[in-house]
Protein backbone atom coordinates (compact mmCIF):
# COMPACT_ATOMS: atom_id res chain seq x y z
CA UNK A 1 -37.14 -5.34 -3.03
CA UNK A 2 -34.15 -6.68 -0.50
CA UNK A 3 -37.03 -7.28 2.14
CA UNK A 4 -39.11 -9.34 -0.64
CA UNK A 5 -36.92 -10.93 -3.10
CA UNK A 6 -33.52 -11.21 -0.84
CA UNK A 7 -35.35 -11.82 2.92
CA UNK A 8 -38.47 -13.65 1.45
CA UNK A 9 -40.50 -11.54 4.14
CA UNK A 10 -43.20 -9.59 4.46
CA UNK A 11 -42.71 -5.63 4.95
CA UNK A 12 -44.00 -6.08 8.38
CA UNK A 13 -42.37 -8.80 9.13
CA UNK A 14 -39.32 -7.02 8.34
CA UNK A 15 -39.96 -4.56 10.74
CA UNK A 16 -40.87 -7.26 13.74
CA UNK A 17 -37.06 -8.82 12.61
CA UNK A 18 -35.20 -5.38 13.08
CA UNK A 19 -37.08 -4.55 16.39
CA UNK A 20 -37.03 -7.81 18.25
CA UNK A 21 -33.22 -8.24 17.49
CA UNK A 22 -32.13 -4.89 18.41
CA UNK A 23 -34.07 -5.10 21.23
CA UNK A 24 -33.28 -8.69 22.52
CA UNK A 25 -29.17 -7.26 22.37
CA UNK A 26 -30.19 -4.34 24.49
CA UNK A 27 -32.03 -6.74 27.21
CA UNK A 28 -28.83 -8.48 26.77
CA UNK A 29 -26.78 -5.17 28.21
CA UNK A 30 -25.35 -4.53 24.66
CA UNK A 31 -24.41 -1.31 22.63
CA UNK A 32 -26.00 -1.48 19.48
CA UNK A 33 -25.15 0.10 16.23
CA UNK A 34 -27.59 -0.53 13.77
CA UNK A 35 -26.41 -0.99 10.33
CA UNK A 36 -29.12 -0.17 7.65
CA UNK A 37 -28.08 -2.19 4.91
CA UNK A 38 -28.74 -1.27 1.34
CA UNK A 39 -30.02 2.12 3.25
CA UNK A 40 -30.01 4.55 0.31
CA UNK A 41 -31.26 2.29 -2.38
CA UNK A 42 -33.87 1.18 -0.49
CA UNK A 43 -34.64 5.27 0.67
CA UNK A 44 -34.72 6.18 -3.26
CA UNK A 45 -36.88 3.31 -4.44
CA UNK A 46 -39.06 3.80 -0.79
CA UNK A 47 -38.34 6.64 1.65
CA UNK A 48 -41.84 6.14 4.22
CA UNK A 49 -40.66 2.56 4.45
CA UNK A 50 -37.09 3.04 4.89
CA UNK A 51 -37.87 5.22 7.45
CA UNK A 52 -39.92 2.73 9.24
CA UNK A 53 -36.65 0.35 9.06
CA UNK A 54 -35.04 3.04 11.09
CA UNK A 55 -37.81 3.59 13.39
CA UNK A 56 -37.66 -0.06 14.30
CA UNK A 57 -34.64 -0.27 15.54
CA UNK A 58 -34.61 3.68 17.28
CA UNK A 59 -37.36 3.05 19.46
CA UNK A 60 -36.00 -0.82 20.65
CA UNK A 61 -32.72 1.14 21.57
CA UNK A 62 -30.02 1.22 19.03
CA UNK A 63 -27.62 4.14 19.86
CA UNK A 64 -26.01 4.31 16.70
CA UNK A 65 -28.55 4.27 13.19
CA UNK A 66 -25.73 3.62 10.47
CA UNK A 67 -27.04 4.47 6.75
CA UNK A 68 -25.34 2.10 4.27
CA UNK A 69 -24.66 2.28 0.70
CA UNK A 70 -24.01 -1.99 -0.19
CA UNK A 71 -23.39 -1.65 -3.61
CA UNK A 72 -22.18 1.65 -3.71
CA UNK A 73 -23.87 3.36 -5.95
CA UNK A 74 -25.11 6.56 -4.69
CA UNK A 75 -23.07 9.47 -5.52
CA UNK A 76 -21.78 12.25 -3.22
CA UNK A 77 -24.55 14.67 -3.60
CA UNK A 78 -27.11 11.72 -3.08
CA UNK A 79 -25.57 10.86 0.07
CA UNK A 80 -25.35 14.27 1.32
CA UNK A 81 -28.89 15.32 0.57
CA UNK A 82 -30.08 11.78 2.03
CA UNK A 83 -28.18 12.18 5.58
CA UNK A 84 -29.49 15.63 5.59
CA UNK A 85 -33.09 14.46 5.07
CA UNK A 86 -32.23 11.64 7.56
CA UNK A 87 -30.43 13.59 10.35
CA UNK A 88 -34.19 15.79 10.50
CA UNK A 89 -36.08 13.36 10.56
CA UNK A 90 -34.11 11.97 13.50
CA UNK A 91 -34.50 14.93 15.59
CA UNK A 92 -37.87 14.87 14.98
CA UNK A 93 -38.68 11.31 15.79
CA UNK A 94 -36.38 11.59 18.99
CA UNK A 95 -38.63 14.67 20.17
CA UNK A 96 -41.68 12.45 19.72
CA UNK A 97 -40.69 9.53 21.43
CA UNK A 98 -39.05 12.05 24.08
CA UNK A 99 -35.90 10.13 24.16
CA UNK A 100 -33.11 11.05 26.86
CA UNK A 101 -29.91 11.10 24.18
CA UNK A 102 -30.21 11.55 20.75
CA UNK A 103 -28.97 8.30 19.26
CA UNK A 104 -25.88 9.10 16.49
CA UNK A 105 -26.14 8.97 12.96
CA UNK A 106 -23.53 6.89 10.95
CA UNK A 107 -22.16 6.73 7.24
CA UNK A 108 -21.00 3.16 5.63
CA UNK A 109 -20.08 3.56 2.15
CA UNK A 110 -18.33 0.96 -0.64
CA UNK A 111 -16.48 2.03 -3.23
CA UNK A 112 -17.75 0.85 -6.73
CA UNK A 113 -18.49 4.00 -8.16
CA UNK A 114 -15.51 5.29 -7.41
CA UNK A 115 -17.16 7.69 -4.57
CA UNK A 116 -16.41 5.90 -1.23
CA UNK A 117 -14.25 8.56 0.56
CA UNK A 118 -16.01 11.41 -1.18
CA UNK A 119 -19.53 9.91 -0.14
CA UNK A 120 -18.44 9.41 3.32
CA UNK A 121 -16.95 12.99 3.31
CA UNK A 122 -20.30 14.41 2.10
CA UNK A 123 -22.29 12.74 5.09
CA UNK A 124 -19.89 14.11 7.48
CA UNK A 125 -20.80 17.56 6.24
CA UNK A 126 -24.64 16.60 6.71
CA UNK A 127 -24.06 16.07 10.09
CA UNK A 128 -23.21 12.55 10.44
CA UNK A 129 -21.10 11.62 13.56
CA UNK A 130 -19.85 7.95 12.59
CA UNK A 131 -17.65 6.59 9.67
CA UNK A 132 -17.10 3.42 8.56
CA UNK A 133 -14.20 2.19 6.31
CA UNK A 134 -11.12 -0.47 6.55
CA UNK A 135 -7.26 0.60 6.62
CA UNK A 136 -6.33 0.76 2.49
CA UNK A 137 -10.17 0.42 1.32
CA UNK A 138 -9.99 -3.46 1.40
CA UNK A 139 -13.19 -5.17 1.20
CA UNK A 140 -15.57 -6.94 -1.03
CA UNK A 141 -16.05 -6.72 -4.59
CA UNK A 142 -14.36 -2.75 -4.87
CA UNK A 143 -13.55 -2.18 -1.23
CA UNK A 144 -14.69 0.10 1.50
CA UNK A 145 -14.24 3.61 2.47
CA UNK A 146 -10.13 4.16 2.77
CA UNK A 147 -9.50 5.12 6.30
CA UNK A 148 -6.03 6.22 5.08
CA UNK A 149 -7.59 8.61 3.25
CA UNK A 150 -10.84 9.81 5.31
CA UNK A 151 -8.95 9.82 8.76
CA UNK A 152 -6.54 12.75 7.21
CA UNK A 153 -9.38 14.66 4.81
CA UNK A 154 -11.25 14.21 8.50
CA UNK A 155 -8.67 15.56 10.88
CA UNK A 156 -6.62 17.84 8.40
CA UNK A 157 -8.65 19.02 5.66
CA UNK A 158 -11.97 19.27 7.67
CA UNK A 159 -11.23 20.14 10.82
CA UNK A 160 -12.26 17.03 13.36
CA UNK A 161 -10.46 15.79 16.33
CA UNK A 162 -9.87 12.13 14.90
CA UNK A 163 -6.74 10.81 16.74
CA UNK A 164 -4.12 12.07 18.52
CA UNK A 165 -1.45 13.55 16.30
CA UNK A 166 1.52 11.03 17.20
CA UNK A 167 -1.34 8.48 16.95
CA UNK A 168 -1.69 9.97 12.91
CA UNK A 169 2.06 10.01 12.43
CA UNK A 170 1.31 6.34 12.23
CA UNK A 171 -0.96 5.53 9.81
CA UNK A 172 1.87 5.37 6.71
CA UNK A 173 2.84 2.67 9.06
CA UNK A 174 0.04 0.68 9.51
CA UNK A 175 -1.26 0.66 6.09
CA UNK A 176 1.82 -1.02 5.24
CA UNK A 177 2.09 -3.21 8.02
CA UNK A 178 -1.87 -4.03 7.27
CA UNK A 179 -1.16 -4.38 3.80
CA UNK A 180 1.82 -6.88 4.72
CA UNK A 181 -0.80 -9.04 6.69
CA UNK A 182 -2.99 -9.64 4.10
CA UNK A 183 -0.13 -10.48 1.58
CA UNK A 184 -1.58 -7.84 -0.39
CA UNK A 185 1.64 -5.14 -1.64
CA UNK A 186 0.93 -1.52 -0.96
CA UNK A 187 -0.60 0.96 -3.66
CA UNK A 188 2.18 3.45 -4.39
CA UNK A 189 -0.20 5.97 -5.84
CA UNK A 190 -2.22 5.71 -2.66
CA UNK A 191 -3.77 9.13 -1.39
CA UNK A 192 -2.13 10.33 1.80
CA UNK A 193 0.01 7.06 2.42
CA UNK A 194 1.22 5.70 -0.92
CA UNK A 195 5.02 6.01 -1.92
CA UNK A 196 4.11 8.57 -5.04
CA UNK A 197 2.07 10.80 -3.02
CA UNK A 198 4.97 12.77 -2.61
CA UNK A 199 7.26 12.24 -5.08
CA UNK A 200 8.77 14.77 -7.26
CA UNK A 201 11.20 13.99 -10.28
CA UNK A 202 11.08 17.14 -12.24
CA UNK A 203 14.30 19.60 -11.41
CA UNK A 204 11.54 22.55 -11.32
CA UNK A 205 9.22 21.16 -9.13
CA UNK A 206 12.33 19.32 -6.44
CA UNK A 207 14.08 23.35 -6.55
CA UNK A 208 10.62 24.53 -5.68
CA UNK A 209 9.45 22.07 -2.91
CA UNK A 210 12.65 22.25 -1.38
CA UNK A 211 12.57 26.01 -1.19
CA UNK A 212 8.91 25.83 0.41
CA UNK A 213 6.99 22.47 0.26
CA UNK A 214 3.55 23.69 0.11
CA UNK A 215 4.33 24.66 -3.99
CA UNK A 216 4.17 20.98 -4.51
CA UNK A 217 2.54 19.16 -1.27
CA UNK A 218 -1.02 19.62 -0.20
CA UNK A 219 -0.02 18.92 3.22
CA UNK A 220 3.91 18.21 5.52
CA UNK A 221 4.02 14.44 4.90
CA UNK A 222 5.39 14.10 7.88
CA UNK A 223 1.57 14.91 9.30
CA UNK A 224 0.99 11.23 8.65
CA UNK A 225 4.02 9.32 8.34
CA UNK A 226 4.79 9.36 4.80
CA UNK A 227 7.76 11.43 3.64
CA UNK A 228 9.11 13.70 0.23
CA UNK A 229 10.51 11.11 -2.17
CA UNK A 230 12.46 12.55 -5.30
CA UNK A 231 12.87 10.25 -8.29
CA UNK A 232 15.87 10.13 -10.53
CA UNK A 233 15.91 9.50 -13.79
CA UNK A 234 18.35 9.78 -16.83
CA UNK A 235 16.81 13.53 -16.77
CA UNK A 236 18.06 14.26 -13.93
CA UNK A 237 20.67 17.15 -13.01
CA UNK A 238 22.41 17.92 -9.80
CA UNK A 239 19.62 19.32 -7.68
CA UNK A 240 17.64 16.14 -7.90
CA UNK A 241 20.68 14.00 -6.85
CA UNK A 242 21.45 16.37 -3.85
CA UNK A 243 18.01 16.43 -3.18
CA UNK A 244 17.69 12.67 -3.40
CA UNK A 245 21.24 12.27 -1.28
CA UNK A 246 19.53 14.30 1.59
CA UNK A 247 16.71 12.06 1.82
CA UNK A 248 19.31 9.47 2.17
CA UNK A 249 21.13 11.07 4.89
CA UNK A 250 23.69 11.10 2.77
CA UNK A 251 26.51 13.97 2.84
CA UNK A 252 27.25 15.39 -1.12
CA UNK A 253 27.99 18.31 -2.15
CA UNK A 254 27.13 20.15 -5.60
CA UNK A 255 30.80 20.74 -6.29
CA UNK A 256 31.61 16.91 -5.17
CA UNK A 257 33.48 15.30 -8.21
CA UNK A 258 31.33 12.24 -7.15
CA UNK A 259 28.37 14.24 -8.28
CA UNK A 260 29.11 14.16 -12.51
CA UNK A 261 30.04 10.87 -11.87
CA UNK A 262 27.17 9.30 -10.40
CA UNK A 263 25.20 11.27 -12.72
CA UNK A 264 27.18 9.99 -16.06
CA UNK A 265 26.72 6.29 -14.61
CA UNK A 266 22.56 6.82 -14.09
CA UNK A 267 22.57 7.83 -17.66
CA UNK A 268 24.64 5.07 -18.49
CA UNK A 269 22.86 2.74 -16.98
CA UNK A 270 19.67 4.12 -18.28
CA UNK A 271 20.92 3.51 -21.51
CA UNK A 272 21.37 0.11 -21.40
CA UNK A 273 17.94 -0.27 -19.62
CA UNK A 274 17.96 0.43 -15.94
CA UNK A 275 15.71 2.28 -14.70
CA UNK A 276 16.19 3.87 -11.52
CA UNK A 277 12.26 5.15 -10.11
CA UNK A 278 11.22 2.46 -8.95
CA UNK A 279 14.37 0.83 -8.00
CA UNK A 280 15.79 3.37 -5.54
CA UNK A 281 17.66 0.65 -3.51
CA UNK A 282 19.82 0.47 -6.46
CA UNK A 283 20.38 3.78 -6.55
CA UNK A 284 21.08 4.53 -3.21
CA UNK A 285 23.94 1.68 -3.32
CA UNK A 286 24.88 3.45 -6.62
CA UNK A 287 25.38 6.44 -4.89
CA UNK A 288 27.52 5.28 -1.82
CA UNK A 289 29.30 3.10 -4.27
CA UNK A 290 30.48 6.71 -5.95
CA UNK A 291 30.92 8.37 -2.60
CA UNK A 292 33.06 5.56 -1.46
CA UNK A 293 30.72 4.96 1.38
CA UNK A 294 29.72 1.44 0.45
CA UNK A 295 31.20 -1.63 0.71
CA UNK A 296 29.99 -5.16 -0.61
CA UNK A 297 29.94 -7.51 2.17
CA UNK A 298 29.73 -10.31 -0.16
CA UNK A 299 30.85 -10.63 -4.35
CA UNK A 300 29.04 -12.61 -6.93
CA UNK A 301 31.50 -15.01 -8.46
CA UNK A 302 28.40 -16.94 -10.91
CA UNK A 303 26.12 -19.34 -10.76
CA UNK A 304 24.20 -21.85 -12.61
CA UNK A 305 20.82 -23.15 -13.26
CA UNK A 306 19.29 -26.40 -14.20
CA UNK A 307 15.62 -26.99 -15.31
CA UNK A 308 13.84 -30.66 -15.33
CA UNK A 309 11.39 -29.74 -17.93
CA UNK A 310 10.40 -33.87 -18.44
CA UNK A 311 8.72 -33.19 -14.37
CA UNK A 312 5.79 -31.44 -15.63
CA UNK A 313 3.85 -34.01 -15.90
CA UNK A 314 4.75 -35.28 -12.45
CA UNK A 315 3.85 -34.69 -8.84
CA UNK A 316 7.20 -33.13 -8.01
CA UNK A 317 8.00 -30.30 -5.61
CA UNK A 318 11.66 -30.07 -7.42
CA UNK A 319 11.74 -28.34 -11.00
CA UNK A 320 14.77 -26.36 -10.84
CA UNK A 321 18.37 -26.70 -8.88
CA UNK A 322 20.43 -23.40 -8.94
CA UNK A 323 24.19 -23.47 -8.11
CA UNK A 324 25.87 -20.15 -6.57
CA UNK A 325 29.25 -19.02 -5.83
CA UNK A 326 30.36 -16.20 -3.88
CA UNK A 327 33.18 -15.03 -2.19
CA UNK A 328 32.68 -13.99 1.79
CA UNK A 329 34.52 -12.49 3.97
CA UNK A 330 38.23 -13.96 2.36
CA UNK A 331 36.13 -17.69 1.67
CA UNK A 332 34.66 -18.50 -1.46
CA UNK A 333 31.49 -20.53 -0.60
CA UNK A 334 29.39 -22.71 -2.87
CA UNK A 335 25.90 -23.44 -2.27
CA UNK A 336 23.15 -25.33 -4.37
CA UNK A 337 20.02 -25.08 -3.43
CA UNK A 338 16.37 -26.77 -5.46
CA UNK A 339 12.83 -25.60 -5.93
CA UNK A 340 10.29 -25.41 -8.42
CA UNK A 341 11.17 -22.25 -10.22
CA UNK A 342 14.29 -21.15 -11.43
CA UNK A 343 14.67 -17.72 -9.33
CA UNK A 344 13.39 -19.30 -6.13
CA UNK A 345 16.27 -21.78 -6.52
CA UNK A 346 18.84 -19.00 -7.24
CA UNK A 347 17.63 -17.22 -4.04
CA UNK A 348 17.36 -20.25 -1.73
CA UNK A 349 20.96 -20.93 -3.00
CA UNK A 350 22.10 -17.06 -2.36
CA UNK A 351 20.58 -17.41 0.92
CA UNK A 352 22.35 -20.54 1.88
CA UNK A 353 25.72 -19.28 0.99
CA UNK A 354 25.05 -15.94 3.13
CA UNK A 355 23.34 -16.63 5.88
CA UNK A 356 26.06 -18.60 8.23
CA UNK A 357 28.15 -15.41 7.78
CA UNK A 358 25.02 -12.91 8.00
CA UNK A 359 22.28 -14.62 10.26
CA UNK A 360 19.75 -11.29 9.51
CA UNK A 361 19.05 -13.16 6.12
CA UNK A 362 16.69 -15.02 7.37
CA UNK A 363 14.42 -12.07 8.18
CA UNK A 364 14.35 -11.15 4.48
CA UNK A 365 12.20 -12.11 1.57
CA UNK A 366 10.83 -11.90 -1.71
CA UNK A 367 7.91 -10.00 -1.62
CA UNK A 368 7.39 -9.17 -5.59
CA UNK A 369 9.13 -9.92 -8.52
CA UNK A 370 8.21 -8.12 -11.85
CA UNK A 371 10.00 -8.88 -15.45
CA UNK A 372 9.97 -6.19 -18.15
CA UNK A 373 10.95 -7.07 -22.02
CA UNK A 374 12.83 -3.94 -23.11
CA UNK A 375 13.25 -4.65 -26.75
CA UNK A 376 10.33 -6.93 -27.91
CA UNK A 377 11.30 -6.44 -31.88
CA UNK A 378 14.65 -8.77 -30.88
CA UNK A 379 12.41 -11.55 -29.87
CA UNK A 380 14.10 -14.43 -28.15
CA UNK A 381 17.41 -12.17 -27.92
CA UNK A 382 15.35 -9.52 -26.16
CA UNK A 383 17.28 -6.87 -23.02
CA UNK A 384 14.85 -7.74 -19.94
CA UNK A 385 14.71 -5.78 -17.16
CA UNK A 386 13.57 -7.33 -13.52
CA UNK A 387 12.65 -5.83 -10.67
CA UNK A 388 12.88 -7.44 -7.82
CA UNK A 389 10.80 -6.01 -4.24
CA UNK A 390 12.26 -7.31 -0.87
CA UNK A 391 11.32 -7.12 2.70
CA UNK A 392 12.44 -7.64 6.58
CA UNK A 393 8.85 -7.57 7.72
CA UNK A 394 9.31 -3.64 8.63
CA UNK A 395 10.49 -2.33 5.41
CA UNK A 396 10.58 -2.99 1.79
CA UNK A 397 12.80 -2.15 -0.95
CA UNK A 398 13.26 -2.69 -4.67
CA UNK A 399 16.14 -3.36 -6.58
CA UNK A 400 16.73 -4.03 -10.43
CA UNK A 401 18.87 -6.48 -12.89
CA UNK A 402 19.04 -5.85 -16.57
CA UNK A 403 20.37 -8.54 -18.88
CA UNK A 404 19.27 -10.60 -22.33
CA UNK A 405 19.64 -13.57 -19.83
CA UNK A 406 16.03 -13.24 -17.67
CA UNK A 407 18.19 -15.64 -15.40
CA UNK A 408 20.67 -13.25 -14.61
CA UNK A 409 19.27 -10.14 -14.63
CA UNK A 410 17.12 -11.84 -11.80
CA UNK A 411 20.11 -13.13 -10.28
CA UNK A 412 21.55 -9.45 -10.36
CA UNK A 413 17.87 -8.07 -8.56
CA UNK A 414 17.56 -10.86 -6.08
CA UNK A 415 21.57 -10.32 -4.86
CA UNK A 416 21.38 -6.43 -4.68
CA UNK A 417 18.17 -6.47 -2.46
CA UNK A 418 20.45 -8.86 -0.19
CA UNK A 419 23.38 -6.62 -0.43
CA UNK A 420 20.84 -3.49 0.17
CA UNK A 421 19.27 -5.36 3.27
CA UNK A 422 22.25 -6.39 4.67
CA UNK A 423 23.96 -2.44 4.16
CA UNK A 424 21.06 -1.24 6.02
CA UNK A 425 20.76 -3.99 8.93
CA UNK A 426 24.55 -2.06 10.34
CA UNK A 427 22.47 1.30 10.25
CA UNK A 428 20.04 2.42 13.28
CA UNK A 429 16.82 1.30 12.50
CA UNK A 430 15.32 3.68 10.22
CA UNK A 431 12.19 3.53 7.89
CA UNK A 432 13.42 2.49 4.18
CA UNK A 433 12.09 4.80 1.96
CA UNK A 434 11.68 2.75 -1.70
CA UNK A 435 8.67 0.35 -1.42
CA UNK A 436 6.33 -1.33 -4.19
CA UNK A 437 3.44 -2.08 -5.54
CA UNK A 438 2.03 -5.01 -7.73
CA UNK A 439 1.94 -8.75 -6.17
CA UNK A 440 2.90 -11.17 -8.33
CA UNK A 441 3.42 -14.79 -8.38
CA UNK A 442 5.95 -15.56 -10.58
CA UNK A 443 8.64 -16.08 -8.53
């Protein structure tokens, strides 16, 4: 079908094409890895024929015969049973034509059943020698194979020598680094490399893991660069707050009167709509704030916001001037700042007013900004919560505001991410632990 209707070729012709271009890049002094496209539909619908794709391009002296599943469709078993037919074959054909090497056989999978991992993972059992993916899965339409996911199932679930293993203490770190080229924000439930896949919040399962990790952790997160995160909540008791405070590096003990109070003020907080789990920059400046550990480098003293509604209509690049006042180091600085949303103009402002005193602002930004309504049944008089992601091109972080004023609970998220980013540029550079997930554009 993909030779007829997509090519517009005859079968034979087909072949000729395959051949002569495989062969031409060999003349050429090329490697070769031939890439059979649309490999297992095309096997299922025609198996003799597909075979006579491969043979093609074996005998004009491709090294590497790649089977590909384009619209990834083929389930597990499928693939496995089709390699294994495929990887015979192979031997066979290479004792006919008495080749020198055995070329290798390859796996390409896409993910829109769901299967791209397991697929690949199921070819490597029938004896293929060659994976294909991209870091994170991207790709078209559902994505590709994960690597962050097959390179560990490879190396430590399966046994193969994949990379060195300082080389896969890395890969946390370059699927976020990847995902920060591509403007894309990381998956937190991720396999392997996402913030939540190790993350405990129940006080059973943190006592457990921290008596012997493998009760809750499939492997030492450490293996590949990720690391335990515990999650507090208004549930919470005193083992997940020590637990949390070591992750921190932070000194607390259970007898600590700083540990009922920072526990009272997380319920508190809670109460009034905070939510701690996926703001754990807030609660890590929560925490030092109760240990006396912390202090501000810069106070909010208010700010205002204007909106030029009547612009709408009008090519304008100005819909919104923000006014901020804080008080630095002893000097109370003013700053206005425009843009064409409200927030952005609070945090150009914010940024304005800080950065002459604290130059590393201009290494941070917004990376995602998320609004919650808490109470819809109060309508316009509704709490909203806002959580607010930030980076420094290394790390991320998230921090949250809660107010009936969307304005100012933003204003309290954008300031706290500075106040977190700025507490952790004094520190020795250090991986930040909280990161986050879903872009967004409303910023």
């Amino acid at each position: 079908m993909h030779v007829t209707d997509a090519l517009k070729v005859s079968l034979d012709e087909n072949l000729a094409m395959v051949q002569d271009s495989v062969a031409f890049l060999r003349a050429n002094g090329r490697h070769v890895i031939y890439d059979a496209e649309h490999w297992f539909d095309g096997y299922k619908a025609n198996a003799p024929y597909a075979l006579k794709t491969l043979n093609a391009a074996l005998i004009a002296g491709a090294e590497w015969l790649v089977l590909c599943d384009t619209n990834g469709g083929t389930l597990p078993k499928e693939i496995e049973t089709i390699v294994a037919e495929v990887h015979t074959w192979l031997h066979q054909r290479a004792s006919t034509l008495k080749l020198n090497k055995l070329p290798g056989l390859g796996i390409h999978t896409h993910n829109d059943s769901g299967t791209a991992v397991a697929g690949a993972l199921a070819a490597v059992e029938a004896q293929a020698n060659m994976v294909h993916g991209t870091i994170n899965g991207y790709g078209e339409r559902c994505g590709n194979a994960d690597l962050c996911a097959l390179i560990p199932d490879l190396q430590l679930k399966m046994g193969h020598d994949c990379l060195a293993p300082q080389h896969l203490q890395t890969l946390t770190q370059t699927s976020y680094f990847i995902s920060e080229i591509v403007n894309l924000a990381p998956d937190d439930h991720a396999p392997y490399v996402g913030r939540s896949a190790f993350a405990h919040k129940g006080g059973i399962h943190i006592s457990a893991v921290e008596r012997n990790p493998k009760t809750y952790e499939h492997i030492c997160p450490t293996a590949i660069g990720n690391n335990r995160r515990i999650v507090v909540s208004s549930s919470s008791g005193a083992s997940t707050v020590l637990a949390k405070a070591k992750s921190y590096n932070i000194e607390l003990q259970k007898d600590d009167p700083a540990m009922g109070q920072i526990i009272h003020t997380v319920k508190e907080l809670e109460s009034k709509g905070y939510q701690f789990e996926a703001a754990e920059a807030s609660f890590e400046l929560l925490m030092l704030s109760a240990l006396g550990k912390y202090e501000p480098m810069f106070q909010l003293r208010g700010f205002e916001v204007s909106y030029n509604v009547l612009q709408s209509d009008v090519q304008c690049n100005i819909g919104a001037r923000a006014t901020v006042k804080v008080a630095v180091q002893g000097q109370d600085v003013l700053e206005v700042a425009e843009c064409m949303g409200p927030v952005s103009a609070l945090d150009k402002a914010l940024r304005k007013a800080l950065v002459q005193f604290y130059p590393v602002i201009d290494t941070f930004y917004l990376t995602d900004y998320k609004v919650r309504i808490l109470n819809s049944e109060a309508g316009t008089a509704a709490k909203i919560r806002v959580l607010v992601e930030s980076s420094n091109g290394k790390q991320r972080w998230s921090t949250i505001g809660v107010s009936v004023n969307i304005l100012e609970a933003s204003y309290q998220a954008v300031a706290a991410g500075m106040a977190y980013g700025l507490h952790r540029s004094k520190l020795p550079d250090t991986v930040i632990e909280n990161r986050s997930v879903t872009p967004s554009n409303n910023t």
